[in-house]
Structure formats: structure tokens, C-alpha cells
C-alpha atoms as a PDB file:
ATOM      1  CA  UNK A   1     106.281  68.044  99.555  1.00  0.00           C
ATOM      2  CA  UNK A   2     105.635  71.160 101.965  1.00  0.00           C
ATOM      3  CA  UNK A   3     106.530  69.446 105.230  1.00  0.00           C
ATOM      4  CA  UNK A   4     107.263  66.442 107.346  1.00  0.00           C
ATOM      5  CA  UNK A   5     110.262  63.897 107.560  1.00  0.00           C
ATOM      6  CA  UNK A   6     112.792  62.000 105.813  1.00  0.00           C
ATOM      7  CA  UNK A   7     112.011  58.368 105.634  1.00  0.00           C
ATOM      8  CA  UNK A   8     115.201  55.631 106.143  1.00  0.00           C
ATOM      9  CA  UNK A   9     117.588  58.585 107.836  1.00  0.00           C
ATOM     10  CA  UNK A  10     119.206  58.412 110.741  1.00  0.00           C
ATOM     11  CA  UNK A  11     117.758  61.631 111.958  1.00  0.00           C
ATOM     12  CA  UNK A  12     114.360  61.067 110.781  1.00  0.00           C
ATOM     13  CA  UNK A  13     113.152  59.789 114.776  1.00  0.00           C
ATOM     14  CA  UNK A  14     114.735  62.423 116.190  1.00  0.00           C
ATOM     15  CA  UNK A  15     113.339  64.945 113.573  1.00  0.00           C
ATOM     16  CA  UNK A  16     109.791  63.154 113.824  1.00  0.00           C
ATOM     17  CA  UNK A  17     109.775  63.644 117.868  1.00  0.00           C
ATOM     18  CA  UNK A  18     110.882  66.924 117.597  1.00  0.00           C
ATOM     19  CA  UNK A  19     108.003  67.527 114.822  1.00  0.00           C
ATOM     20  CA  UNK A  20     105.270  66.090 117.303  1.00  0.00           C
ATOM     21  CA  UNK A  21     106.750  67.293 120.198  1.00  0.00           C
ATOM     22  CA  UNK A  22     104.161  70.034 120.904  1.00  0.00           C
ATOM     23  CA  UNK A  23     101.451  68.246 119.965  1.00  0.00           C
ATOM     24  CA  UNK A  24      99.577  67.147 123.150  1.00  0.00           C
ATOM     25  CA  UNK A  25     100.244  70.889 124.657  1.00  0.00           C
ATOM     26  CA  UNK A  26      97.168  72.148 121.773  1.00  0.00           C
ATOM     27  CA  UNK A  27      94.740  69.876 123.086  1.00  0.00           C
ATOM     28  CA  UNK A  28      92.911  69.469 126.749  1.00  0.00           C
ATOM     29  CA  UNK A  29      91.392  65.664 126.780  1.00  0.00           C
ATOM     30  CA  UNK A  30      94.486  63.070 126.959  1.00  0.00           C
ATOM     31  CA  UNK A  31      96.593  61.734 124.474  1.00  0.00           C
ATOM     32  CA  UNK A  32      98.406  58.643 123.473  1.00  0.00           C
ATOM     33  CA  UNK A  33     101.133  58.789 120.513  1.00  0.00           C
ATOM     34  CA  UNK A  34     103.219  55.637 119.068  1.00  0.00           C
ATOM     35  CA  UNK A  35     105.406  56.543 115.997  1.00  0.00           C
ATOM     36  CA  UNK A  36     102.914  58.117 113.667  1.00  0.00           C
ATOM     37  CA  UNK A  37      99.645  57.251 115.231  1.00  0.00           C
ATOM     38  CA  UNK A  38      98.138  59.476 117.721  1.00  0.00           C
ATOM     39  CA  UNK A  39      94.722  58.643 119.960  1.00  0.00           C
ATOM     40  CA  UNK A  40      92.839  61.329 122.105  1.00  0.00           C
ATOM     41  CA  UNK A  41      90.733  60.315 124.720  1.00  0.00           C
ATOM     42  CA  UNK A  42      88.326  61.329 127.124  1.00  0.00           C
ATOM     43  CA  UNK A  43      85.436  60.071 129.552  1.00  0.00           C
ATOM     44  CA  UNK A  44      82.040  61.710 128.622  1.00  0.00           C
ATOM     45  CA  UNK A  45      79.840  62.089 130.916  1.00  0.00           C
ATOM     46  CA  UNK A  46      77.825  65.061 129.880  1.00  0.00           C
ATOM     47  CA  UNK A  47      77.508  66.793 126.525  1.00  0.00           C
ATOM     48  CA  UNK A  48      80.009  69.268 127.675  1.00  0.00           C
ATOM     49  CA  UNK A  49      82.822  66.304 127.198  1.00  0.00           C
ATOM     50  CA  UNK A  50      81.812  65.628 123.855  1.00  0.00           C
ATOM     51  CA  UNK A  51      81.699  69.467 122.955  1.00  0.00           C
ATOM     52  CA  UNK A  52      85.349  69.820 124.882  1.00  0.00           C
ATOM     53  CA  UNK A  53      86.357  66.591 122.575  1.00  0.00           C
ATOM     54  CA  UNK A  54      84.775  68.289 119.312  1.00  0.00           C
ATOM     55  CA  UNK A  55      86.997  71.495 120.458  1.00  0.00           C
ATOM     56  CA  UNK A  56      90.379  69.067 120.620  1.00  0.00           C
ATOM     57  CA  UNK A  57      89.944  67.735 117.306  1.00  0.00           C
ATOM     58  CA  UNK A  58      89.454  71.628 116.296  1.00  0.00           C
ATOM     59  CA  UNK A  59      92.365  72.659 117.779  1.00  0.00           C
ATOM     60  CA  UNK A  60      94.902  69.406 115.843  1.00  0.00           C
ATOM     61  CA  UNK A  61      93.542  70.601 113.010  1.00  0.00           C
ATOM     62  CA  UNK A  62      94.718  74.165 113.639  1.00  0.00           C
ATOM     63  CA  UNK A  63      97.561  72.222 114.638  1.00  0.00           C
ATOM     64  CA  UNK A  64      97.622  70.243 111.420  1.00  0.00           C
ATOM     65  CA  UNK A  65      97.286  73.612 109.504  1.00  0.00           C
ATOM     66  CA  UNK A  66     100.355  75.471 111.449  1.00  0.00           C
ATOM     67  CA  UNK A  67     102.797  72.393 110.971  1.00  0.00           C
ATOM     68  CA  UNK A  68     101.281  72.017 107.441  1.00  0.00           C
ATOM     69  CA  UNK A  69     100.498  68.087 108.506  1.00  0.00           C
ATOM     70  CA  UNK A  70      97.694  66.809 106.797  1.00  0.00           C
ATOM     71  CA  UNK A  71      95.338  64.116 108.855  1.00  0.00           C
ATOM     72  CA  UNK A  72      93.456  61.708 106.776  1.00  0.00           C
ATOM     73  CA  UNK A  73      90.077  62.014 107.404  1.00  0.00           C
ATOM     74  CA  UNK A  74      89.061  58.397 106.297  1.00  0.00           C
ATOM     75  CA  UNK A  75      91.609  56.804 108.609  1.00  0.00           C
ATOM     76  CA  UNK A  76      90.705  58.864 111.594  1.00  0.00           C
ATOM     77  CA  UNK A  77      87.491  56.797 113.899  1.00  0.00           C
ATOM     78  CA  UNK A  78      85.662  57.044 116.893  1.00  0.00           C
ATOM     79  CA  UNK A  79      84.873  54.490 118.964  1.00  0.00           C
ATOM     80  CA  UNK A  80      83.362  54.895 122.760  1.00  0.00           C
ATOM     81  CA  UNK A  81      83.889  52.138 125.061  1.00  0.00           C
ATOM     82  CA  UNK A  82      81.038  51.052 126.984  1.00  0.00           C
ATOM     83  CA  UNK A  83      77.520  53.138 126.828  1.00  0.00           C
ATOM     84  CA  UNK A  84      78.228  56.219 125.528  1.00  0.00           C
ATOM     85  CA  UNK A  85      76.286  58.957 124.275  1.00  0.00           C
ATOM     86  CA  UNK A  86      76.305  59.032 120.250  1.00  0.00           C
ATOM     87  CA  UNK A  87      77.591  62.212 119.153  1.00  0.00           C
ATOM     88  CA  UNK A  88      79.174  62.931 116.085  1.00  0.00           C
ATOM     89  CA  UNK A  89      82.350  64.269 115.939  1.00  0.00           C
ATOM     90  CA  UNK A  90      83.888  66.136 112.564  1.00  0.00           C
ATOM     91  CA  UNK A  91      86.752  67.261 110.789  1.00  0.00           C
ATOM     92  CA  UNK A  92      86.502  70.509 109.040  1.00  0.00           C
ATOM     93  CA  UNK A  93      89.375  71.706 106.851  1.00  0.00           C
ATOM     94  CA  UNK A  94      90.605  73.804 103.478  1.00  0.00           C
ATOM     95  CA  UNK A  95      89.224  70.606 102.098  1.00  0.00           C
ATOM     96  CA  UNK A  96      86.013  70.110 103.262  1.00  0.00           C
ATOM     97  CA  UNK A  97      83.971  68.399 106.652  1.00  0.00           C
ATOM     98  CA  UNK A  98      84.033  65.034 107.129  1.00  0.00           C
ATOM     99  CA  UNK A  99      81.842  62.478 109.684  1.00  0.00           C
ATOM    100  CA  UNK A 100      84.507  60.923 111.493  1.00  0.00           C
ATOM    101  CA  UNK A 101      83.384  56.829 111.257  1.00  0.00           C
ATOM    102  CA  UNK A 102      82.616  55.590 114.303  1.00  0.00           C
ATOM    103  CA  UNK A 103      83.667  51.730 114.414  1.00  0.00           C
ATOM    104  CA  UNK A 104      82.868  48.879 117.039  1.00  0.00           C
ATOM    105  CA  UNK A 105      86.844  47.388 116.670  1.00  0.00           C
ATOM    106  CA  UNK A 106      90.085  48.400 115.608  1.00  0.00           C
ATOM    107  CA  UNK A 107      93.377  47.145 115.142  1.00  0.00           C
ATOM    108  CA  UNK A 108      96.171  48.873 117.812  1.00  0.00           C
ATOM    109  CA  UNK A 109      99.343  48.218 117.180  1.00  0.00           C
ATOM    110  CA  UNK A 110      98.491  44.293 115.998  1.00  0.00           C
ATOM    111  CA  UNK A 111      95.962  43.546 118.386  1.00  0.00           C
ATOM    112  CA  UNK A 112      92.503  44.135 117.866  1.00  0.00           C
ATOM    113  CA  UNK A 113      90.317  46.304 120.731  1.00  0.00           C
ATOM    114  CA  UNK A 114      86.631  46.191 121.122  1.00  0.00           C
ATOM    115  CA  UNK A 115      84.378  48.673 121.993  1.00  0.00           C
ATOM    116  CA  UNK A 116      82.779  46.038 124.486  1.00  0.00           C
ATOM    117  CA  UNK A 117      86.637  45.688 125.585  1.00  0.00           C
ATOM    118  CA  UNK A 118      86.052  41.768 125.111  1.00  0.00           C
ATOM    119  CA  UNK A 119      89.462  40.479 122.879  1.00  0.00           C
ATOM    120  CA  UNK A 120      87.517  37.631 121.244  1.00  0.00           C
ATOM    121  CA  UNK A 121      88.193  38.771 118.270  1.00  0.00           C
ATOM    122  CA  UNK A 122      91.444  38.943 118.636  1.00  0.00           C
ATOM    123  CA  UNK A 123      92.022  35.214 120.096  1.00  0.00           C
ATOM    124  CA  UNK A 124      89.516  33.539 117.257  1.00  0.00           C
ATOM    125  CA  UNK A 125      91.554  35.596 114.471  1.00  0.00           C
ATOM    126  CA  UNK A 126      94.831  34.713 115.950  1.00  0.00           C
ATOM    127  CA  UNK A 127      93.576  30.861 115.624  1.00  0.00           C
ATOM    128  CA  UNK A 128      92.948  31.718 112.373  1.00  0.00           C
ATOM    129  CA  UNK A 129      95.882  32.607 111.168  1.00  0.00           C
ATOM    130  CA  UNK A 130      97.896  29.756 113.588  1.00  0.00           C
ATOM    131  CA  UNK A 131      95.708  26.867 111.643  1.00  0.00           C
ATOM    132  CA  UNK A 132      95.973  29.147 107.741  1.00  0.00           C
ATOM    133  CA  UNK A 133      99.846  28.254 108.773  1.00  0.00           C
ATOM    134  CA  UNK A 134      99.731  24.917 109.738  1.00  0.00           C
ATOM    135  CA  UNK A 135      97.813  24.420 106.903  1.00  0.00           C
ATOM    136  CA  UNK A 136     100.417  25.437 104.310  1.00  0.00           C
ATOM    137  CA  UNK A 137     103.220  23.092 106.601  1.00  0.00           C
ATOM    138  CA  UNK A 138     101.095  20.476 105.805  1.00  0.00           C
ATOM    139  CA  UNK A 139     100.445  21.023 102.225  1.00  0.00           C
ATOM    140  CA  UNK A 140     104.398  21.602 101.752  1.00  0.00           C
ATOM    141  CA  UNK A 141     105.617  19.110 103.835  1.00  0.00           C
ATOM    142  CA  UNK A 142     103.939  15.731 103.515  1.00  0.00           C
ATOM    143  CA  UNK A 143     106.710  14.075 105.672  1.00  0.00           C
ATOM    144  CA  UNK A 144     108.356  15.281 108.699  1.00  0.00           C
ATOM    145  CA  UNK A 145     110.003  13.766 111.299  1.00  0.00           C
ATOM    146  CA  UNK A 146     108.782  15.039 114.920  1.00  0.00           C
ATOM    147  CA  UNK A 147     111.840  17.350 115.393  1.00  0.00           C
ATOM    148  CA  UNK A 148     111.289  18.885 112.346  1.00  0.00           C
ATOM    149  CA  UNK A 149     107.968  19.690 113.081  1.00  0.00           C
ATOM    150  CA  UNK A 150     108.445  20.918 115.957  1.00  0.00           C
ATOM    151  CA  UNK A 151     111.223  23.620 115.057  1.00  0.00           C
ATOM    152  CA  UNK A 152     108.835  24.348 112.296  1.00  0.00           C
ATOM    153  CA  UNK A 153     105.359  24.692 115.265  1.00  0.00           C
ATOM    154  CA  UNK A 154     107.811  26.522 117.508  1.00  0.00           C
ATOM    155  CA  UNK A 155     108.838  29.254 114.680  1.00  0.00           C
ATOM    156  CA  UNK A 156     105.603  29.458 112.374  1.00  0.00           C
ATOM    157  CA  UNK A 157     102.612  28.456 114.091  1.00  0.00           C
ATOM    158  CA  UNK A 158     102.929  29.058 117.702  1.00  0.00           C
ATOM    159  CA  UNK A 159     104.294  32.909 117.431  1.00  0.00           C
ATOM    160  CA  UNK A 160     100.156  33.620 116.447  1.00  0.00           C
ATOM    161  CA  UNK A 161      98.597  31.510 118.829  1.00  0.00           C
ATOM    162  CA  UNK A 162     100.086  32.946 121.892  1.00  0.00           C
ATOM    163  CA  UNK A 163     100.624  36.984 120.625  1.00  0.00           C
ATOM    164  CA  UNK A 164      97.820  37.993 123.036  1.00  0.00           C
ATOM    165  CA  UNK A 165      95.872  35.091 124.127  1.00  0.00           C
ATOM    166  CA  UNK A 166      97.616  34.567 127.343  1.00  0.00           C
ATOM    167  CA  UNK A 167      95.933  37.748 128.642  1.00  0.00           C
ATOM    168  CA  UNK A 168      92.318  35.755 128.747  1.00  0.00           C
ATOM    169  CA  UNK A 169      91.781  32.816 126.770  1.00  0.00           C
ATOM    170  CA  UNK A 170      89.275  31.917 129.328  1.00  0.00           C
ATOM    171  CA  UNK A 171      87.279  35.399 129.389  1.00  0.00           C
ATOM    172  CA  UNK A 172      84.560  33.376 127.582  1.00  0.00           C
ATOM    173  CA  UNK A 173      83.143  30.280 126.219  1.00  0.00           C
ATOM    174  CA  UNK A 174      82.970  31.038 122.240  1.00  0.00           C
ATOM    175  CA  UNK A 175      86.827  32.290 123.280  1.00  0.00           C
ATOM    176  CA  UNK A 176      87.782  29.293 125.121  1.00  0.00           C
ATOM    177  CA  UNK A 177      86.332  26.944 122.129  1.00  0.00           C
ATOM    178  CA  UNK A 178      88.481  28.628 119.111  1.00  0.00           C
ATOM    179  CA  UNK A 179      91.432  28.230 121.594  1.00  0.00           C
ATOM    180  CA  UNK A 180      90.812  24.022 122.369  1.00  0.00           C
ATOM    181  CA  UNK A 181      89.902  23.604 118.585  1.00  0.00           C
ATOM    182  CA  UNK A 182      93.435  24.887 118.259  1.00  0.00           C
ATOM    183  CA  UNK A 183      94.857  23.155 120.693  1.00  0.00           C
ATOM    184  CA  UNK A 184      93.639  19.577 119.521  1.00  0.00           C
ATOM    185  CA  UNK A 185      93.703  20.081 115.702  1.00  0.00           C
ATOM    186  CA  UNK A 186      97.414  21.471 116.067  1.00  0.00           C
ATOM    187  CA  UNK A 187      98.251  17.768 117.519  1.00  0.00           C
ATOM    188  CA  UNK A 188      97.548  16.043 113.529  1.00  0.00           C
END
């Protein structure tokens, strides 16, 4: 190992911010960074913005190359958010040039974004998951007395039908639907 941080320590945080700490300072469009996971962003309006944006993925990867921090090119995507030219944006490195995928959704921090920006999605796989769970309460527990069940709703099932579906469960019909079928099947 060449570089990077401890995992488990109690200075590996503080060693990890200090690590990253220069990090938006090499690059001109903005930047969002949680923990590991870094996004750079920009409005394009021309195809100056997607040549400055080409030039700020240039510039981590001289970044990347100083630090000795390697990205992973097949977990690095592209996604523009509403109508958006179609350029295509690459990695080129010691190792070779890579496409960087574009993709239509992706998973931030446990919620899934759109390129549309509509979360249904998110609310019909949160359903999902909320009835997969009920399912196996039902399958493992073939009697239960109402307060059982409901410390059981309250701690299993309920925790994934409300992580994000307060926001707009009503944005839209399909939306709305995968929310009621919830809502009445969770009452058997």
C-alpha cells in the first residue's frame, strides 16, 4: 500500500480530512464530498462548460497522481439533470482512458436520484422492501397478538416506508399507487 488511511483508528477521520483537505482548491466547477465519495458539478450551458468540466476531472486526476489516490474508473458516472448536451467525459491515466458511464439514476447516500429529479423510484423500491419485510413477519410469525405486531411494524417495516417518502408521495400517480398498495396491504 503506497498511500491513504488507516481503517478502524481513531485518527483515521482526522487523517482522511486532512488527506482530502485540498481537494476542491484543484478544481473550478463545485464540489460536494461525504466521507469517501466526492461529486463535481456544474451547469452547462455551452460547450465551454463541458470542456471546463473535462479540464476538472483532468486536474483530480493530477490530483489523484500527486496524493498517489487511485479513482476507480468503473464507479465514477455522469449523469446531467434535465436536457443536457451529451458529451462525453473521460478519464485518462498511467492505466489507460476510460468513457465515464453516463447513468439515468443513482443511489446517494441511500436514496436514489433521477436524472428527471422525479424520486419514484425511490418511493416504489422503498415499498418494496417495506412489503419483502412484512412478508418474512408473516412467514415467521403465524400468530401475533396486535401489540406484538405492532412493536414488530414500528421497528421492521415502517423504518423503509417512510425513509424518504414524506418528501412527495403525492408528486405522481404511479407514486401515489405503490404508496396506498402499501398502505392497505400493510393492514392484513
Amino acid at each position: 500500500m503506497l498511500s491513504g488511511v488507516p481503517q478502524g483508528s481513531v485518527l483515521g477521520p482526522i487523517l482522511f480530512l486532512l488527506y482530502v483537505n485540498k481537494l476542491p482548491s484543484w478544481i473550478l466547477s463545485s464540489i460536494k464530498m461525504f466521507a469517501d465519495d466526492t461529486k463535481v458539478c456544474r451547469v452547462i450551458e455551452s460547450d465551454l462548460d463541458c470542456d471546463a468540466l473535462q479540464m476538472d476531472i483532468d486536474a483530480l486526476l493530477n490530483w489523484s497522481d500527486q496524493w498517489l489516490h487511485r479513482f476507480n474508473p468503473q464507479k465514477c458516472k455522469v449523469m446531467s439533470l434535465g436536457h443536457s448536451r451529451q458529451y462525453t467525459y473521460v478519464m485518462a491515466d498511467a492505466a489507460g482512458t476510460f468513457v465515464i458511464e453516463r447513468t439515468t439514476e443513482e443511489r446517494d447516500l441511500g436514496v436514489i436520484r433521477a436524472d428527471n429529479l422525479k424520486p419514484t423510484s425511490q418511493f416504489v423500491k422503498a415499498a418494496a422492501k417495506a412489503l419483502s419485510v412484512l412478508g418474512v413477519v408473516r412467514r415467521h410469525f403465524k400468530r401475533l397478538d396486535p401489540q406484538d405486531f405492532l412493536i414488530i411494524y414500528k421497528s421492521y417495516i415502517r423504518p423503509h416506508h417512510e425513509y424518504y417518502i414524506q418528501v412527495g408521495h403525492h408528486i405522481n400517480k404511479k407514486t401515489s399507487a405503490a404508496s396506498r398498495a402499501f398502505s392497505v396491504r400493510r393492514h392484513y
